[in-house]
Protein backbone atom coordinates (compact mmCIF):
# COMPACT_ATOMS: atom_id res chain seq x y z
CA UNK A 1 18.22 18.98 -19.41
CA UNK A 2 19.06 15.34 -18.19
CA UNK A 3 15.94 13.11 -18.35
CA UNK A 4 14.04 12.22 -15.16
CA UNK A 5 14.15 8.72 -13.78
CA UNK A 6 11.66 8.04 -11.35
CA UNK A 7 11.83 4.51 -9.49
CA UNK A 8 10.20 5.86 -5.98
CA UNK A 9 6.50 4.72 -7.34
CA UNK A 10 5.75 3.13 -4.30
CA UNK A 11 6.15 6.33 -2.35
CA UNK A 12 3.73 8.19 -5.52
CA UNK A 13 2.74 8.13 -8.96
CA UNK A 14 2.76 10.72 -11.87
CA UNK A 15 -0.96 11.22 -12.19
CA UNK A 16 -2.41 10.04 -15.50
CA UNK A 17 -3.30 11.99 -18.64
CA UNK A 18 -6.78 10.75 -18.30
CA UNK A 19 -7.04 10.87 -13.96
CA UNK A 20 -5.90 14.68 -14.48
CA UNK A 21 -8.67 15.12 -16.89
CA UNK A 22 -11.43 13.69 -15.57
CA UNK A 23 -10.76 15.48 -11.99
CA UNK A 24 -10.47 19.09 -14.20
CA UNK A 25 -13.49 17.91 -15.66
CA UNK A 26 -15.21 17.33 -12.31
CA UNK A 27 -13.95 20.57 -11.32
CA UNK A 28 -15.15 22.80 -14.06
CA UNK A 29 -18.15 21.19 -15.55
CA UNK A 30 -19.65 17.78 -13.32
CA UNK A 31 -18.94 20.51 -10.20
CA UNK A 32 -22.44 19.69 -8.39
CA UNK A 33 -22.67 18.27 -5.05
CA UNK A 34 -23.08 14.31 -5.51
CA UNK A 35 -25.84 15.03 -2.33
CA UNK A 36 -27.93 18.00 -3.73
CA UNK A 37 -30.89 17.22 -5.15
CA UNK A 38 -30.87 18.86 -8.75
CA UNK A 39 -29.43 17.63 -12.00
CA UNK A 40 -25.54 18.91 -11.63
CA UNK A 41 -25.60 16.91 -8.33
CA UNK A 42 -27.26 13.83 -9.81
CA UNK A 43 -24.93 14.05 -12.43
CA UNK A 44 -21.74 14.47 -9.85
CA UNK A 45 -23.31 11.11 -8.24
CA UNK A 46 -23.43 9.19 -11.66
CA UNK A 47 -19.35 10.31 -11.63
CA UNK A 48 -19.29 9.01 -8.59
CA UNK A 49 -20.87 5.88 -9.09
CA UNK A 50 -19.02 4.84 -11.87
CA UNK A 51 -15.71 5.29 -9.65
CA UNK A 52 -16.85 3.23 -7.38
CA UNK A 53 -17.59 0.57 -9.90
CA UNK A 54 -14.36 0.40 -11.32
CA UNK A 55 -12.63 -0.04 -8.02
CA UNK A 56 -15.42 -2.62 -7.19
CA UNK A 57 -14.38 -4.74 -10.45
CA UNK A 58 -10.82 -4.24 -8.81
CA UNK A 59 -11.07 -6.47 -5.97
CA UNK A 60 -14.20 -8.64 -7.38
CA UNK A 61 -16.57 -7.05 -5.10
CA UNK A 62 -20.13 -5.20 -5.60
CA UNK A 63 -19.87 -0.98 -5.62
CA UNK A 64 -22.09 -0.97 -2.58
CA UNK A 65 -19.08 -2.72 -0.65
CA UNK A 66 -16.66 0.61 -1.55
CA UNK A 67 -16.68 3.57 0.73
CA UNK A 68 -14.53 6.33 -0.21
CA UNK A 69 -12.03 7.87 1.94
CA UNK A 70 -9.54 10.38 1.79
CA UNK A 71 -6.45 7.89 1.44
CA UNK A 72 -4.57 4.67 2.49
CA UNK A 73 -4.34 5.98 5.92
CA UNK A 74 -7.90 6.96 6.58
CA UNK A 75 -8.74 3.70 5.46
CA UNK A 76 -6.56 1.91 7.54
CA UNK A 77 -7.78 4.03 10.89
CA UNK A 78 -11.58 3.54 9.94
CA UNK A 79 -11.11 -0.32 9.25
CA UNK A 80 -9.16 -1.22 12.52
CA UNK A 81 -10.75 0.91 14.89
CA UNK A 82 -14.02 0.00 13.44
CA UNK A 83 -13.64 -3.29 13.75
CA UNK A 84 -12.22 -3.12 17.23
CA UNK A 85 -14.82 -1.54 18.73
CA UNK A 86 -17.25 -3.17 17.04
CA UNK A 87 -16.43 -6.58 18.60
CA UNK A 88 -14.55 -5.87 21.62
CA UNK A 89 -17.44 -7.88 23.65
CA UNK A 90 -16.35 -10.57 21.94
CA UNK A 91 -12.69 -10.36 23.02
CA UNK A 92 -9.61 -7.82 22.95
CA UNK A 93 -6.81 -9.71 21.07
CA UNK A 94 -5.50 -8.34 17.73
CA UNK A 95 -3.08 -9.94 15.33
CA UNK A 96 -0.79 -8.15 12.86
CA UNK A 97 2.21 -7.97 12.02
CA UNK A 98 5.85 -5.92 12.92
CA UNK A 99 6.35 -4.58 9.60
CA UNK A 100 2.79 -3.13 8.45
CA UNK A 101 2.71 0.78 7.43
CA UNK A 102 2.39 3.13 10.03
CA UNK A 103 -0.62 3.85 9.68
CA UNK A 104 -1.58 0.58 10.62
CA UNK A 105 1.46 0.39 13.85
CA UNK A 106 -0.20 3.69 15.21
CA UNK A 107 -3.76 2.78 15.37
CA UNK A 108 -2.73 -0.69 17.00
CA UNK A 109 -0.98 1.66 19.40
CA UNK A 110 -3.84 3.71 20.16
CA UNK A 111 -5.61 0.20 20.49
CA UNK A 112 -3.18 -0.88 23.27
CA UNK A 113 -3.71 2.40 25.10
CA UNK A 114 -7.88 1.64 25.20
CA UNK A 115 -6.87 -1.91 26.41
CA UNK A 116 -6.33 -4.08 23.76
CA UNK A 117 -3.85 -6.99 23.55
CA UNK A 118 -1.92 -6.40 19.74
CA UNK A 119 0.56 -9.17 19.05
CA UNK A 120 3.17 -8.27 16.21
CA UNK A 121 4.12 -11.33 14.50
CA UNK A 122 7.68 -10.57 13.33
CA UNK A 123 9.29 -11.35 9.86
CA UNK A 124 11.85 -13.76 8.94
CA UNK A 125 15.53 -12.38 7.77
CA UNK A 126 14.60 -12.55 4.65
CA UNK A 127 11.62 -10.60 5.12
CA UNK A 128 8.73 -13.15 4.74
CA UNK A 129 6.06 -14.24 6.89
CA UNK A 130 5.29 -17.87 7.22
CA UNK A 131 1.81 -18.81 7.45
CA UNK A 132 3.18 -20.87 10.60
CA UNK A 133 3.24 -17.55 12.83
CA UNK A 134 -0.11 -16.74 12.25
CA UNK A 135 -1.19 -20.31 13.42
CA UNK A 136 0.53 -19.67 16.22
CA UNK A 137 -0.24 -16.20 17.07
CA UNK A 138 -4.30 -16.55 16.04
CA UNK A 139 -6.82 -18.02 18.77
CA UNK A 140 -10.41 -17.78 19.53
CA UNK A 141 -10.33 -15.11 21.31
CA UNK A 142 -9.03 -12.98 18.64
CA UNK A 143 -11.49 -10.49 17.02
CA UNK A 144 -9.27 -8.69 14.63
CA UNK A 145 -6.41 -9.79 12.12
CA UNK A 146 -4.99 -6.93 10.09
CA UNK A 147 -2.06 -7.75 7.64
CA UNK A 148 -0.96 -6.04 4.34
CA UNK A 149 -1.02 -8.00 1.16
CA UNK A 150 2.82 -6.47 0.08
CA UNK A 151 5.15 -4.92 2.23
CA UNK A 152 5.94 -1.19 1.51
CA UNK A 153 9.47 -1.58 2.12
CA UNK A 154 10.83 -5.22 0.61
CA UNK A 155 8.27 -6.27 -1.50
CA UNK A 156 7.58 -8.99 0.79
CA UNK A 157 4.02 -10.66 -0.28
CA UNK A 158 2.37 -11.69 2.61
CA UNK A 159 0.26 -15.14 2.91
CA UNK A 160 -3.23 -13.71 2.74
CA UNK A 161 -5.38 -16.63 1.84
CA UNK A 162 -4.02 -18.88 4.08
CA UNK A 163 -4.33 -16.70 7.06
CA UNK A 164 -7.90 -16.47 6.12
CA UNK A 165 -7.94 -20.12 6.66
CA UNK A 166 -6.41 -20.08 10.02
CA UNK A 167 -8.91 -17.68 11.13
CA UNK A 168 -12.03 -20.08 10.26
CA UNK A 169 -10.06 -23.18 11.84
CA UNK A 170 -9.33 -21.70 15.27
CA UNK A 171 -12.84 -20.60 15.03
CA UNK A 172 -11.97 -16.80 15.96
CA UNK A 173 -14.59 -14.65 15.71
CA UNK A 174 -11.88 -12.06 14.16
CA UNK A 175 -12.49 -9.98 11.17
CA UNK A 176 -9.40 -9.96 8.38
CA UNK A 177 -8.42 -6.34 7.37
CA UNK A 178 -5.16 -6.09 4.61
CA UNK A 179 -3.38 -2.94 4.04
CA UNK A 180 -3.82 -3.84 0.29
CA UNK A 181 -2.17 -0.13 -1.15
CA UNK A 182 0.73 -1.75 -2.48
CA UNK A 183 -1.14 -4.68 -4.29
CA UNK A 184 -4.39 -3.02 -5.64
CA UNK A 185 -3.92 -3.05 -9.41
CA UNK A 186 -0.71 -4.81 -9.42
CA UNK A 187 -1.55 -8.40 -8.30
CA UNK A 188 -4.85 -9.92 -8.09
CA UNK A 189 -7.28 -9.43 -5.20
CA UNK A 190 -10.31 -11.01 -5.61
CA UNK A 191 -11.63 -10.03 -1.84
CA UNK A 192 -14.21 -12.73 -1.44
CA UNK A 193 -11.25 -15.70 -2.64
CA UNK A 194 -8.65 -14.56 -0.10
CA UNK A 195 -11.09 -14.47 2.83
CA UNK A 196 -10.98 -10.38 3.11
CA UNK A 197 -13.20 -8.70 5.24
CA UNK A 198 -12.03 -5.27 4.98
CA UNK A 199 -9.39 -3.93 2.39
CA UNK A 200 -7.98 -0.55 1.91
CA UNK A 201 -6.73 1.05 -0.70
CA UNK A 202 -5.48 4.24 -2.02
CA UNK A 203 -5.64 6.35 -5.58
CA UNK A 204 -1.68 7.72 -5.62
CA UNK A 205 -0.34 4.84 -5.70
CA UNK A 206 -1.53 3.68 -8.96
CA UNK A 207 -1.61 6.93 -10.95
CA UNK A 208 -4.49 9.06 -9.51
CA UNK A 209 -4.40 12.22 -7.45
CA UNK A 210 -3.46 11.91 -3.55
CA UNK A 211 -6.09 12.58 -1.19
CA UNK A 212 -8.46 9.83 -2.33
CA UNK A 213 -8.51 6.39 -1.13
CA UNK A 214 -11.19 3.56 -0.51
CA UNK A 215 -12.35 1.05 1.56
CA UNK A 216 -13.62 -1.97 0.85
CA UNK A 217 -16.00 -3.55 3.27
CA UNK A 218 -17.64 -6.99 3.12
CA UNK A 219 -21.32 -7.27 2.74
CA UNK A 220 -22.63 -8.42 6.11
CA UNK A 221 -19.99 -7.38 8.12
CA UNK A 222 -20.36 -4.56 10.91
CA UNK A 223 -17.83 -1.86 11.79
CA UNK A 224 -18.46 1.19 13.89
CA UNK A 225 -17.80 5.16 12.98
CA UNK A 226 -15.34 6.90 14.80
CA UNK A 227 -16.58 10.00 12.82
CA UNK A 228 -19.94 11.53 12.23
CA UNK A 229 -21.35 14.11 9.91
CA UNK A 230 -23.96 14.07 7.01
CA UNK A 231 -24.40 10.74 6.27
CA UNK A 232 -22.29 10.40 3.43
CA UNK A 233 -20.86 7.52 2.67
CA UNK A 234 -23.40 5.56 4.31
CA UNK A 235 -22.23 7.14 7.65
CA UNK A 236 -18.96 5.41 7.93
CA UNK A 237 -17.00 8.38 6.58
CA UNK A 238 -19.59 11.30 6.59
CA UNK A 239 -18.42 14.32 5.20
CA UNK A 240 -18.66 16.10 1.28
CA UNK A 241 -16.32 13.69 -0.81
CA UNK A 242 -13.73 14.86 -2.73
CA UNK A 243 -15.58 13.88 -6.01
CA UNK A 244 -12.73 15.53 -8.66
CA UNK A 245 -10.42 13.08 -6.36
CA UNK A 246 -12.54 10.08 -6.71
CA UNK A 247 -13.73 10.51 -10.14
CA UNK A 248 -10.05 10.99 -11.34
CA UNK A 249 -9.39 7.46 -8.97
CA UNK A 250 -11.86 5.76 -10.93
CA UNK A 251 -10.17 6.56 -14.38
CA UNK A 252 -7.10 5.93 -13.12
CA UNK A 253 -8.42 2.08 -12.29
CA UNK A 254 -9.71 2.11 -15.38
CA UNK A 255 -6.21 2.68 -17.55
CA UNK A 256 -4.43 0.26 -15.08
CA UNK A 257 -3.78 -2.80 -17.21
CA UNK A 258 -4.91 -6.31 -16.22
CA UNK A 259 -2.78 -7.23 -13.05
CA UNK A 260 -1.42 -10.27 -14.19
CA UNK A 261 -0.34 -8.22 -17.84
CA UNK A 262 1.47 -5.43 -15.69
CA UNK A 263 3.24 -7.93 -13.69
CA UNK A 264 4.69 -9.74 -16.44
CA UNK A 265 5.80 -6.61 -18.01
CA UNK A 266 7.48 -5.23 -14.40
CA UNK A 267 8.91 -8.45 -13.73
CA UNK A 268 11.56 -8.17 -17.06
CA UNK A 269 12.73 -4.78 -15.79
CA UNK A 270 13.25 -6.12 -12.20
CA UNK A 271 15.05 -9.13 -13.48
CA UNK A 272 17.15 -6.29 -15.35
CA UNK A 273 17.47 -4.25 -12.36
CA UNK A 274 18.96 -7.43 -10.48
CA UNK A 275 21.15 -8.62 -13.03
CA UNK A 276 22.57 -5.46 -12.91
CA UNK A 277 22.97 -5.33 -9.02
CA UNK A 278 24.51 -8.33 -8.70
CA UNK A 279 27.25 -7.46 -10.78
CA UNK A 280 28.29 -4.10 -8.74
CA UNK A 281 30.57 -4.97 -5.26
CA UNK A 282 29.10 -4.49 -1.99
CA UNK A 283 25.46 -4.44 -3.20
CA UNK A 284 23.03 -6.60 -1.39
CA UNK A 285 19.54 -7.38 -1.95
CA UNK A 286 17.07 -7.01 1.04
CA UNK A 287 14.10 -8.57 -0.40
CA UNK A 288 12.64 -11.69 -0.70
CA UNK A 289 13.61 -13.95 -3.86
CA UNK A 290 10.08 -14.31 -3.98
CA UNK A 291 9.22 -10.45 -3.71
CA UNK A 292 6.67 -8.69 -5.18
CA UNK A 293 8.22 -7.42 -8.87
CA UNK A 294 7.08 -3.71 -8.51
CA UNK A 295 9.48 -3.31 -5.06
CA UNK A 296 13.56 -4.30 -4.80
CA UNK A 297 15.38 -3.02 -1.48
CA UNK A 298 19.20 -3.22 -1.81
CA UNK A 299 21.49 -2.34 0.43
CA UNK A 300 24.82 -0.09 -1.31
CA UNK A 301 28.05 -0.80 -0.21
CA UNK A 302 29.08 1.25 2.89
CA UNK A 303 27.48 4.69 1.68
CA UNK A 304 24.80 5.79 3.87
CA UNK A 305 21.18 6.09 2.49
CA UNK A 306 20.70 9.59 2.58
CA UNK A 307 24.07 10.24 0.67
CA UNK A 308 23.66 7.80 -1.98
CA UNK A 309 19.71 9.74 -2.48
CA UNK A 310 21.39 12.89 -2.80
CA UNK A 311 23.86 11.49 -5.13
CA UNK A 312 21.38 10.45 -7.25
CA UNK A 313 19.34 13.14 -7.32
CA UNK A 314 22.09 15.26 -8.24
CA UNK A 315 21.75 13.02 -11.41
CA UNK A 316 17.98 13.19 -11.98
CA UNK A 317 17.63 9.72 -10.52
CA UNK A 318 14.62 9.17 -7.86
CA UNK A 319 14.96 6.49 -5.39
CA UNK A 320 13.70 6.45 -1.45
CA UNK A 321 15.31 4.93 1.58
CA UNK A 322 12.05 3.79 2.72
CA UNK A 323 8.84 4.33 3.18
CA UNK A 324 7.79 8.12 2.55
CA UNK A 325 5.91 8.57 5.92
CA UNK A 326 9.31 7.38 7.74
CA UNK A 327 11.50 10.32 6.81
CA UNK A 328 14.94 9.87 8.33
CA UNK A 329 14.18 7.49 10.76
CA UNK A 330 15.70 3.96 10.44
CA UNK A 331 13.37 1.60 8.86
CA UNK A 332 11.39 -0.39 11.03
CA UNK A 333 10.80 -3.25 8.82
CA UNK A 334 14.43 -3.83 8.11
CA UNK A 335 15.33 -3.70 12.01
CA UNK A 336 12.39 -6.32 12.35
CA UNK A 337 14.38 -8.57 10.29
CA UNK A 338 17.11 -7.97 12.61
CA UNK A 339 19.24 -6.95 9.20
CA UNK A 340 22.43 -5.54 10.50
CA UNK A 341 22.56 -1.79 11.38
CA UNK A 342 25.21 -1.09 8.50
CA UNK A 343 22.89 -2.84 5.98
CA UNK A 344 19.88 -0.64 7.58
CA UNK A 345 21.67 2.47 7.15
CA UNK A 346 22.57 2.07 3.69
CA UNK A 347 18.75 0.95 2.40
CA UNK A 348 17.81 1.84 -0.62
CA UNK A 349 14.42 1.17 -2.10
CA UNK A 350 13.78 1.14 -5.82
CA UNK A 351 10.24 0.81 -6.62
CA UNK A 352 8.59 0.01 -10.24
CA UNK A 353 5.51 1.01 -12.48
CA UNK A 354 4.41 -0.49 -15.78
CA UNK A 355 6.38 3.00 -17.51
CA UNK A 356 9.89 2.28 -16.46
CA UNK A 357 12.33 0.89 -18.71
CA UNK A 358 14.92 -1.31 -18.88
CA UNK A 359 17.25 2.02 -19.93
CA UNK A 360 16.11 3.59 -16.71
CA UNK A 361 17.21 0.75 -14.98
CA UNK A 362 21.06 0.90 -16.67
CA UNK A 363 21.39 4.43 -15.72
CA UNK A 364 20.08 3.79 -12.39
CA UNK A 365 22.57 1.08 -11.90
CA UNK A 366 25.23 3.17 -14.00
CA UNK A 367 24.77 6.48 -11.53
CA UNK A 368 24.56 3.36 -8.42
CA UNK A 369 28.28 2.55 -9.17
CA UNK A 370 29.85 5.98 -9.73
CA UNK A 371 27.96 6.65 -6.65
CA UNK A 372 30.15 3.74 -4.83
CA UNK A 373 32.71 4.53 -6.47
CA UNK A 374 33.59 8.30 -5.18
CA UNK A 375 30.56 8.51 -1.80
CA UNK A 376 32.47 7.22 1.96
CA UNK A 377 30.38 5.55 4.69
CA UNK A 378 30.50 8.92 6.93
């Protein structure tokens, strides 16, 4: 059987040895309700607690600051809506940005519909975001600012800190919300330091189960519910948690190796991975030269996307043209670069872990060229 090579991590990770035992162990043994007032649910609480910790350590905050949700997207809806309606007296103007996840476009969407005025500041060709954008696109009457820390699609890493600082010199009254999913344990993200108010997160992307995500909110600052239940969670996402979920989050955190280790480490395979795609005709790279490590988006030659994945797969090589939740649709980051449509339609996206090899990467690149060689733009 030909060995699997997975480079789609940013879409999912393989769950870890020790995240797949601690949720069968929540499961089977720690299976009391972290609510009920008896030792099995004290001890499901404990669990519980300790998750939160770890993700706390994460992004330098305190575990009462962690609220856990049910994924990236959750976390996304519960921070911007939240925060929307929580200081709408205070103005209706929202800042983000064109290329954020979707589950960050829809909400602003369903913003606009209640009234609110979203500006999407748009990306330069090469897929970064000058800080000079948000000076211009951030006033005092904005109350929100939501931008993600590294872009799904290109890698892009987005100016987080100095946004921060444009918020306190236009004196807006806005809270800052980052779509941190692809970032948490892969760059640092000290919350506090960058100026965060709100950050989301998620547990598949770095080797825990799906389903189970968090959301980091500042000490002092206010949001409002848009769902209500038991009190769990300290009301702002009521409902039983998924405990096996969170519990097998919180080990997963705990494996991931210092950020700043696992970059280094990532960083010689991408090199490796563009040395290699330099060298083949007709291959050009998409993301920033200054890109996160963990994320490279090529474009191959005049084979369409969804050819060349097929191709690959056919070879037990896993790549993506895109982000997951955009199946078959063109990608709406790339068109916000205003990249031309051939270059959009043949988008590939090869995304990294600390597990891949260098030997992945030449039979990724080997399978890339045979691929080009024999596939026709159809």
């Amino acid at each position: 059987m030909m060995q699997e090579i997975y480079l789609d991590n940013s879409a999912t990770t393989r769950v870890s040895k020790a995240a797949a035992e601690k949720a069968l162990y929540m499961m089977t043994r720690c299976y009391g309700n972290p609510s009920s007032l008896h030792s099995l649910g004290f001890a499901a609480e404990k669990e519980m607690s300790a998750a939160r910790a770890a993700i706390a350590e994460r992004l330098s905050a305190q575990p009462n600051e962690i609220y856990f949700t049910s994924g990236g997207t959750e976390s996304d809806n519960i921070a911007i809506l939240g925060a929307a309606h929580a200081k709408k007296r205070a103005g209706r103007r929202i800042v983000t940005t064109a290329i954020e996840h979707p589950a960050v476009l829809r909400t602003m969407e369903q913003l606009e519909k209640e009234g609110f005025a979203v500006e999407y500041v748009a990306p330069e060709m090469d897929g970064n975001i000058p800080v000079e954008k948000f000076e211009q696109a951030i006033d005092a009457n904005t109350i929100l600012v939501s931008v993600m820390a590294v872009n799904n699609e290109t890698g892009a890493v987005l100016p987080l800190r100095e946004i921060a600082g444009v918020i306190r010199r236009k004196k807006a009254p806005a809270l800052f919300h980052t779509d941190a999913v692809q970032a948490f344990c892969k760059q640092p993200l000290a919350m506090k330091r960058l100026g965060l108010d709100l950050v989301t997160v998620s547990g598949h992307k770095v080797h825990a189960p799906k389903g189970v995500g968090a959301l980091a909110v500042r000490n002092g600052v206010h949001i409002l519910p848009h769902s209500y239940g038991g009190g769990q969670e300290k009301n702002l996402r009521p409902g039983t948690e998924g405990v096996p979920q969170i519990c097998a989050f919180g080990a997963a955190v705990c494996e991931m190796p210092p950020e700043r280790e696992a970059e280094a480490a990532v960083r010689a395979v991408r090199d490796h991975l563009l040395e290699r795609l330099e060298a083949l005709d007709g291959v050009v790279i998409n993301s920033p030269a200054d890109a996160s490590p963990y994320i490279v988006n090529l474009s191959a030659g005049r084979v369409r996307a969804e050819t060349m994945l097929h191709f690959l797969a056919s070879r037990n090589i896993f790549v993506s043209s895109g982000s997951a939740c955009g199946k078959a649709k063109p990608s709406h980051v790339l068109e916000a670069m205003r990249l031309p449509q051939a270059r959009i339609e043949t988008a590939l996206r090869v995304s990294l872990c600390a597990e891949n090899t260098k030997e992945e990467i030449d039979a990724f690149a080997d399978a890339l060229q045979a691929g080009l060689q024999t596939l026709s733009h159809t």
